[in-house]
Protein backbone atom coordinates (compact mmCIF):
# COMPACT_ATOMS: atom_id res chain seq x y z
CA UNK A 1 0.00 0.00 0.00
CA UNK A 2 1.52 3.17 -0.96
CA UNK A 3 0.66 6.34 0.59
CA UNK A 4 -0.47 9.44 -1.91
CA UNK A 5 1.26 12.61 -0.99
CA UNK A 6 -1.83 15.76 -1.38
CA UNK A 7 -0.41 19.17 -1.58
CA UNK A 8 -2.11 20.06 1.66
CA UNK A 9 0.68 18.07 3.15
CA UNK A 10 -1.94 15.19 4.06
CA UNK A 11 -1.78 11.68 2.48
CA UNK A 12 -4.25 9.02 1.27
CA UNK A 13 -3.22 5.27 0.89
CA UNK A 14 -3.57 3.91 -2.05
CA UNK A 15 -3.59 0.07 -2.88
CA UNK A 16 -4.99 -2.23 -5.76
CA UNK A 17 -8.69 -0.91 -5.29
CA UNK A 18 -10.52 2.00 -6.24
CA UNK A 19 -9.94 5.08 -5.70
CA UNK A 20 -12.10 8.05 -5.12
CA UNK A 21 -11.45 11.06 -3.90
CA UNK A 22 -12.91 14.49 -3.62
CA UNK A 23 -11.52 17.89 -3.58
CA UNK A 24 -13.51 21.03 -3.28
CA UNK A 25 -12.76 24.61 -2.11
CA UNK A 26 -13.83 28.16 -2.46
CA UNK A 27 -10.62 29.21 -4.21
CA UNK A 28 -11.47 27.69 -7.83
CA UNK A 29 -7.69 28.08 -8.74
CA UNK A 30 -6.35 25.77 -5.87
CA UNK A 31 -8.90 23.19 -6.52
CA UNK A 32 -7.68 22.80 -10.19
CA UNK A 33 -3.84 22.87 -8.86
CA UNK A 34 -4.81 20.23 -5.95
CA UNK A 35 -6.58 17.80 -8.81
CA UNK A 36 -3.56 18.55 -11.35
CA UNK A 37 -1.25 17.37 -8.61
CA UNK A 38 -3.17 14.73 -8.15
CA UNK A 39 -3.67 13.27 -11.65
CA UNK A 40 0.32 13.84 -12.74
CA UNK A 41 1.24 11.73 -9.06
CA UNK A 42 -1.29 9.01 -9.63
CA UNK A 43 -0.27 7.70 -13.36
CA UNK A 44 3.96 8.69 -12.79
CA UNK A 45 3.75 5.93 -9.73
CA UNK A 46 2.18 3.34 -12.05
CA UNK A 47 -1.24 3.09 -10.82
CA UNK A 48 -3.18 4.17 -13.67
CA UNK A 49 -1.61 2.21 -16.16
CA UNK A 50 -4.69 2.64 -18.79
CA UNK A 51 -4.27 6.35 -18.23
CA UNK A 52 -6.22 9.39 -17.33
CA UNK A 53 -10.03 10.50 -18.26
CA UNK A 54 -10.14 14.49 -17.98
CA UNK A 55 -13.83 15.64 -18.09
CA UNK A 56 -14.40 19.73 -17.45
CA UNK A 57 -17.82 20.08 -16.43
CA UNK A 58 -18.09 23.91 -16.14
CA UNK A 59 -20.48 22.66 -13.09
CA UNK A 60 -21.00 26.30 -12.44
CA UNK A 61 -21.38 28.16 -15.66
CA UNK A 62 -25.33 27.85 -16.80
CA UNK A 63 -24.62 28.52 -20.04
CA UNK A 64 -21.40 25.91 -20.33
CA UNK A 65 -22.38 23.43 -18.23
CA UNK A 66 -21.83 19.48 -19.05
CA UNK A 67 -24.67 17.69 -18.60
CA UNK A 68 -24.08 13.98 -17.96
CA UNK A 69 -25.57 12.66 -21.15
CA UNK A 70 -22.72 14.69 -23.61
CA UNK A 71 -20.20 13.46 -20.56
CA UNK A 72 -20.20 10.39 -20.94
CA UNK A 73 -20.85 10.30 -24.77
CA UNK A 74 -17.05 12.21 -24.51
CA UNK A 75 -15.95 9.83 -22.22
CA UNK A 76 -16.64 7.01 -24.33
CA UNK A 77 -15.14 8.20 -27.48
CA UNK A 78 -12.07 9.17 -25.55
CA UNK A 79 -11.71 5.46 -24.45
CA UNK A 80 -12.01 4.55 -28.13
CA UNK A 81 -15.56 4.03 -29.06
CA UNK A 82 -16.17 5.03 -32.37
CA UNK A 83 -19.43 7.37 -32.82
CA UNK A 84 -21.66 5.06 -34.26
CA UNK A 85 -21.44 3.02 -31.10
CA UNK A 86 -22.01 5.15 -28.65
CA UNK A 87 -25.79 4.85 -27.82
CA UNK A 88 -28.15 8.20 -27.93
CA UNK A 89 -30.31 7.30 -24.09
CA UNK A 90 -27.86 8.21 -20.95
CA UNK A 91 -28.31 5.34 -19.04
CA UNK A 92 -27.32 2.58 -22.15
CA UNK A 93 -24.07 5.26 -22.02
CA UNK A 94 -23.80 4.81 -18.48
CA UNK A 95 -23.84 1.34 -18.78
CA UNK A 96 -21.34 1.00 -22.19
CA UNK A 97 -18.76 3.30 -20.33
CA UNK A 98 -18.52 0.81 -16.84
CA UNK A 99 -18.04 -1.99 -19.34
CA UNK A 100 -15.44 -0.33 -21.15
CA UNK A 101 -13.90 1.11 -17.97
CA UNK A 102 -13.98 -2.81 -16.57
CA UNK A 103 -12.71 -4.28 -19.28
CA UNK A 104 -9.76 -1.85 -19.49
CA UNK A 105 -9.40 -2.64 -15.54
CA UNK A 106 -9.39 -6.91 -16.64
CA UNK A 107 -6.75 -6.42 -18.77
CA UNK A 108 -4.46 -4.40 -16.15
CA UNK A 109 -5.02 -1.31 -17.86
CA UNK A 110 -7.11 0.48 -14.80
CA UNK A 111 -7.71 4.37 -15.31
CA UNK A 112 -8.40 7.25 -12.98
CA UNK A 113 -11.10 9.72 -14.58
CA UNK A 114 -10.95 13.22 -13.40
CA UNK A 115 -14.77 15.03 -13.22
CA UNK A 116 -13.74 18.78 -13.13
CA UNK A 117 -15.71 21.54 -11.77
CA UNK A 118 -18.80 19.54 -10.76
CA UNK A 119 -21.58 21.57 -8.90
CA UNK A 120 -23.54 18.85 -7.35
CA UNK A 121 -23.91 15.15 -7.47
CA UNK A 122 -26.38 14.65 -9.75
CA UNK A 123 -24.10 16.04 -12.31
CA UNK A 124 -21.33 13.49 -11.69
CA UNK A 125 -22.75 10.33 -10.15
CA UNK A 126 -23.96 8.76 -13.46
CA UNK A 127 -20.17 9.28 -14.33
CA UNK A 128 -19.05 7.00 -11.42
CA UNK A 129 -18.41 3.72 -12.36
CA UNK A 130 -18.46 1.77 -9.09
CA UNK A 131 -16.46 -0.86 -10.72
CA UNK A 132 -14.29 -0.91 -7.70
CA UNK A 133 -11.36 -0.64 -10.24
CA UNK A 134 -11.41 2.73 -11.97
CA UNK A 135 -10.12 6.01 -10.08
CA UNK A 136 -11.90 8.75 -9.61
CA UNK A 137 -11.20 12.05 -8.42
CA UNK A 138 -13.86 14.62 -8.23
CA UNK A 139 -13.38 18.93 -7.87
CA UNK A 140 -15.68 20.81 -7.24
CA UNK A 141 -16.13 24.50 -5.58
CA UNK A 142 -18.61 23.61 -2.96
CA UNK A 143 -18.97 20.22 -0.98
CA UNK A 144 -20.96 17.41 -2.54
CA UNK A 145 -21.79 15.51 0.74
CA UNK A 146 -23.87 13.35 -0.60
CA UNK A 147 -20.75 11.40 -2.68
CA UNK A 148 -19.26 8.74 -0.83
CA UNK A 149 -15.55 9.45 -0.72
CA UNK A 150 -12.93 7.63 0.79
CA UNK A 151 -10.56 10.29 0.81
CA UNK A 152 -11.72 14.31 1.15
CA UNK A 153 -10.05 17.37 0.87
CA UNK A 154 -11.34 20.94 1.51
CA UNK A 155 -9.33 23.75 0.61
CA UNK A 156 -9.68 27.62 1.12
């Protein structure tokens, strides 16, 4: 079990299962440095082998914002599904992306997906896989209490 080393000075072990982890603050700027730290550590100490998922949800511009339909639609085609495949209803996404994410996971290839900027949890938890393989690091600029994390980080 190795120990991950947050810019806050704290740590967070990390061993063979998932991990998820949450960073919010009122200072937008350190929450993106504290996740950027985060997501160059992770992959550099071999953990991610399959890589890292960046998704910027503009969680609090209206007019930006990511909803998790066109998410995960991105998500998929960044882990290599072609267009044509990636179903149109949310949920069949939802479900395509945990397979993916799984089998990438079965054949050692486990990634960590980084949900930027998320204002609440319904935003993000259809992006959680729950495969108890994949990473995932959350940042947002308020708390999202009602995420299970196992490892939480306010700043500012």
């Amino acid at each position: 079990m190795e120990t991950l080393k947050w810019a806050d000075g704290g740590g967070a072990e990390v061993g063979a299962g998932a991990a998820r982890n949450s960073v919010s603050g009122g200072v937008f700027l350190d929450t993106v440095i504290q996740g950027r730290h985060v997501t160059v550590q992770l992959p550099a100490r071999g953990w991610f082998p399959g890589g890292v998922l960046f998704a910027e949800l503009h969680g609090y511009d209206e007019a930006r914002r990511v909803t998790p339909g066109t998410a995960l639609g991105r998500l998929l085609r960044s882990l290599g599904v072609r267009d044509e495949h990636v179903p149109a209803d949310e949920a069949e996404r939802a479900r395509l992306y945990v397979s993916v994410l799984a089998a990438f996971a079965e054949q050692g290839r486990r990634v960590l997906v980084v949900l930027d900027d998320v204002s609440s949890a319904e935003q993000v938890r259809p992006l959680l896989p729950g495969d108890g393989a994949t990473g995932v690091l959350v940042t947002s600029r308020g708390r999202l209490g009602e995420l299970e994390s196992r490892r939480s980080a306010v700043l500012g």
